[in-house]
C-alpha atoms as a PDB file:
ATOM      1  CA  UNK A   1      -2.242  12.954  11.099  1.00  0.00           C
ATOM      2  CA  UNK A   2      -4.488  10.284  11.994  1.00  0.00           C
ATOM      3  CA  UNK A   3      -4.740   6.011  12.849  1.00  0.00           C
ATOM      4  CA  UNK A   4      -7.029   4.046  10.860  1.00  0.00           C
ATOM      5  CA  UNK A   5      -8.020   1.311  12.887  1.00  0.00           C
ATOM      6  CA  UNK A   6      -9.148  -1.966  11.060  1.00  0.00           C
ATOM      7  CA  UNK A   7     -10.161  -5.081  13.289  1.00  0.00           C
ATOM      8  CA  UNK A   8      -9.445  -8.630  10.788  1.00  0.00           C
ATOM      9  CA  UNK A   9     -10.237 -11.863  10.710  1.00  0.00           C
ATOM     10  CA  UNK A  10      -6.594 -13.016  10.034  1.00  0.00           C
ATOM     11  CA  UNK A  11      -3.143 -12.063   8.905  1.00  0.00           C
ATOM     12  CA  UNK A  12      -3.970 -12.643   5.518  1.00  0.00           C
ATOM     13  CA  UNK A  13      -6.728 -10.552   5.007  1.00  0.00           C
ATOM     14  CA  UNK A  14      -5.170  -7.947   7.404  1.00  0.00           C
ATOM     15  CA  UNK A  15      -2.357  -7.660   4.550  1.00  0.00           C
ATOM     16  CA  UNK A  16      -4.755  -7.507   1.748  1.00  0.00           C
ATOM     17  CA  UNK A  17      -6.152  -4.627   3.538  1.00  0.00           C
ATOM     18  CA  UNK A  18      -2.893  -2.712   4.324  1.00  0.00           C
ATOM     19  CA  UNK A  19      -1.931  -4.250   0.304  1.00  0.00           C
ATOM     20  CA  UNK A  20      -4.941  -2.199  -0.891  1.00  0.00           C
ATOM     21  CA  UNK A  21      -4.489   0.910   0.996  1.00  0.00           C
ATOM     22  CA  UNK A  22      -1.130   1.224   0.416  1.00  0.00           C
ATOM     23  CA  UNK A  23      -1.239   0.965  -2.924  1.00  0.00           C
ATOM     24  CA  UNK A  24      -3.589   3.675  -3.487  1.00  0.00           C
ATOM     25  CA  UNK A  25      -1.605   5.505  -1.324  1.00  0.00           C
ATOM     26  CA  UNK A  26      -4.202   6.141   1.178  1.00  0.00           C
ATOM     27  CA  UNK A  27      -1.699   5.271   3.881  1.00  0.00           C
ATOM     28  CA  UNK A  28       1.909   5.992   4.328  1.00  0.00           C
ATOM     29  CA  UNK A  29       2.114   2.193   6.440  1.00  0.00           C
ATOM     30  CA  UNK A  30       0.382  -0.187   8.188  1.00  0.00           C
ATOM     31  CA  UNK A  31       1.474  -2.070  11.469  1.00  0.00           C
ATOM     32  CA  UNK A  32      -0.115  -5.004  12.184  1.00  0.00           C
ATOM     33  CA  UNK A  33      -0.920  -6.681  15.301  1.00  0.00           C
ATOM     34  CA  UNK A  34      -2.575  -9.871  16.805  1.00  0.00           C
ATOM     35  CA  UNK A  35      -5.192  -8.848  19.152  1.00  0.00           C
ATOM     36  CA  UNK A  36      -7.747 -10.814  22.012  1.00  0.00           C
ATOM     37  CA  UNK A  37     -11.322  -9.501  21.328  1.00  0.00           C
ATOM     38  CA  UNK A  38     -14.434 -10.062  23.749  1.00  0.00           C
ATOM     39  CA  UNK A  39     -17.972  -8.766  22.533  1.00  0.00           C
ATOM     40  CA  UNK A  40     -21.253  -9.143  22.039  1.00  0.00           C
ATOM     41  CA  UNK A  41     -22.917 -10.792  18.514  1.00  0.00           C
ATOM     42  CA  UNK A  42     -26.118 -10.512  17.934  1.00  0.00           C
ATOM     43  CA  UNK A  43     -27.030  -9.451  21.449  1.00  0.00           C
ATOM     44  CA  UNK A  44     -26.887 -13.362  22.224  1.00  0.00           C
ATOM     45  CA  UNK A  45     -23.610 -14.861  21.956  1.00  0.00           C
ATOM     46  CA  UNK A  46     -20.106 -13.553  23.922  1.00  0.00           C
ATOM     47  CA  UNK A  47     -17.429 -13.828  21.740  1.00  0.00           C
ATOM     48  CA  UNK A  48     -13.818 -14.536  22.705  1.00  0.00           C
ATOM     49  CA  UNK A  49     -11.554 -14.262  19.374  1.00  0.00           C
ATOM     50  CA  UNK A  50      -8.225 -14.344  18.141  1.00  0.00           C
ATOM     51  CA  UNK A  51      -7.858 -10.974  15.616  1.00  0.00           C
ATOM     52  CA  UNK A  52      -5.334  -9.035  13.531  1.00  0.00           C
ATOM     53  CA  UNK A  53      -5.403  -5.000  14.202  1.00  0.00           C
ATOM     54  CA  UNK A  54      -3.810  -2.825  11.510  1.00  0.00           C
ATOM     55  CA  UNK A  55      -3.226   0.457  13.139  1.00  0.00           C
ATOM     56  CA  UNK A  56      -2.590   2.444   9.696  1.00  0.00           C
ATOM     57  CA  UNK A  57      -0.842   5.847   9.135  1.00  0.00           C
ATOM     58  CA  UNK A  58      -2.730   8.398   7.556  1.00  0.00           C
ATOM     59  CA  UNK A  59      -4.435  11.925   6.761  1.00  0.00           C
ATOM     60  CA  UNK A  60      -8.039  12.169   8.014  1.00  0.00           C
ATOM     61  CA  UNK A  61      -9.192  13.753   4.372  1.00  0.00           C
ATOM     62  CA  UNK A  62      -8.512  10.300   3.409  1.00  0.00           C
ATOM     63  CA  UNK A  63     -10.973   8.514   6.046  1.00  0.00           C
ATOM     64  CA  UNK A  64     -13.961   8.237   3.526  1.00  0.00           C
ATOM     65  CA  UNK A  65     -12.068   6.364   1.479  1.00  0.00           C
ATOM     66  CA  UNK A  66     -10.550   3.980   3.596  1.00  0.00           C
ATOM     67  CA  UNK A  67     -13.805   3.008   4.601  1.00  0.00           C
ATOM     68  CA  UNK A  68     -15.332   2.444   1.501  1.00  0.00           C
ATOM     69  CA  UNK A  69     -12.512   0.162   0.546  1.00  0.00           C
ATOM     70  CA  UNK A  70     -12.059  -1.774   3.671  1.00  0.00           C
ATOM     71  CA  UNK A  71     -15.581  -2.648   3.579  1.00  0.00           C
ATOM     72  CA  UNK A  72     -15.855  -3.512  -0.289  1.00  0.00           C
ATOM     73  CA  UNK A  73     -12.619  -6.227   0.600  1.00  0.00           C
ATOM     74  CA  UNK A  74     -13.403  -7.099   4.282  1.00  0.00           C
ATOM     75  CA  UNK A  75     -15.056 -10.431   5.372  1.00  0.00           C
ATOM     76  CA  UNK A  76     -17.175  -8.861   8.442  1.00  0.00           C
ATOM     77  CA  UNK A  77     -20.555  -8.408   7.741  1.00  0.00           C
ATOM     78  CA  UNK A  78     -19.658  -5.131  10.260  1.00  0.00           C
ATOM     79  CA  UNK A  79     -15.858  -4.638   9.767  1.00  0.00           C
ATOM     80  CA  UNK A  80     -14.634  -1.732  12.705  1.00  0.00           C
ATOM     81  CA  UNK A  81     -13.103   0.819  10.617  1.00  0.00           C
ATOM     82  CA  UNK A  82     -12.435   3.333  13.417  1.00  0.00           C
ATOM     83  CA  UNK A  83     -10.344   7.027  12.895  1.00  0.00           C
ATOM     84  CA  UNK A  84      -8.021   7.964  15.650  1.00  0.00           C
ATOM     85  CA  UNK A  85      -6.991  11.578  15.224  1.00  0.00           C
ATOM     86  CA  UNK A  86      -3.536  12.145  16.409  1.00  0.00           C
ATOM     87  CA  UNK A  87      -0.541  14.586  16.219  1.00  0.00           C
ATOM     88  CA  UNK A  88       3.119  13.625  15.358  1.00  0.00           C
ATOM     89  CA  UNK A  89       6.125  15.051  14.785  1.00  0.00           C
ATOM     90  CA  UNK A  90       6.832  17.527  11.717  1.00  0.00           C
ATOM     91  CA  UNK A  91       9.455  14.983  10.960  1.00  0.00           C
ATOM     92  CA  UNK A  92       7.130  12.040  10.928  1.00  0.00           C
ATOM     93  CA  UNK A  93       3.782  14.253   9.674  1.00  0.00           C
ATOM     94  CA  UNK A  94       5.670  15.702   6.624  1.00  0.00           C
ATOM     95  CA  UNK A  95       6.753  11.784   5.691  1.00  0.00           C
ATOM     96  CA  UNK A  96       2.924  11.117   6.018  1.00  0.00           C
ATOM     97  CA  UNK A  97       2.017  13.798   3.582  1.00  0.00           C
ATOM     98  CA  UNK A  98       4.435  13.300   1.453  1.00  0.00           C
ATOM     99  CA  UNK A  99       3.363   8.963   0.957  1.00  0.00           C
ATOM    100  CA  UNK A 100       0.001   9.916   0.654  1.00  0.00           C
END
């Protein structure tokens, strides 16, 4: 099993993502979270920024294509589309397989 991590602008476009993904059954769900970001643009300008996290269930076979549609739909010129492996419980991990 495995967390893709997506970093959004807003709630809205943080449910379009988890919308999209869902429905192509790339993920078996999506939590979503508001989030305080600091960082660096440009290597200029600190940034301090209100942003929605979707921490999204998933196989890591599916990874490629996650990213390729969260940046297609995303309004970041550099959306973070991060993999977290991770292990869960045969419980939880056959649920996963079975949704996606």
């Amino acid at each position: 099993m495995a967390f893709a991590y997506i970093t959004c602008k807003d709630k809205k476009e943080a449910r379009k993502i988890a919308h999209q993904l869902l429905k192509k059954r790339l993920i078996a769900c999506a939590n979503i979270f508001p989030i305080e970001s600091m960082y660096r643009w440009k290597k200029k300008k600190m940034v301090d920024d209100k942003e929605i996290v979707i921490m999204a269930k998933t196989l890591k076979k599916h990874y490629p294509q996650i990213k390729k549609i969260v940046k297609k739909i995303h309004s970041y010129d550099i959306p973070c589309v991060c993999l977290l492996d991770s292990t869960a419980n045969k419980e939880y991990l056959a649920w996963v397989k079975k949704e996606v």
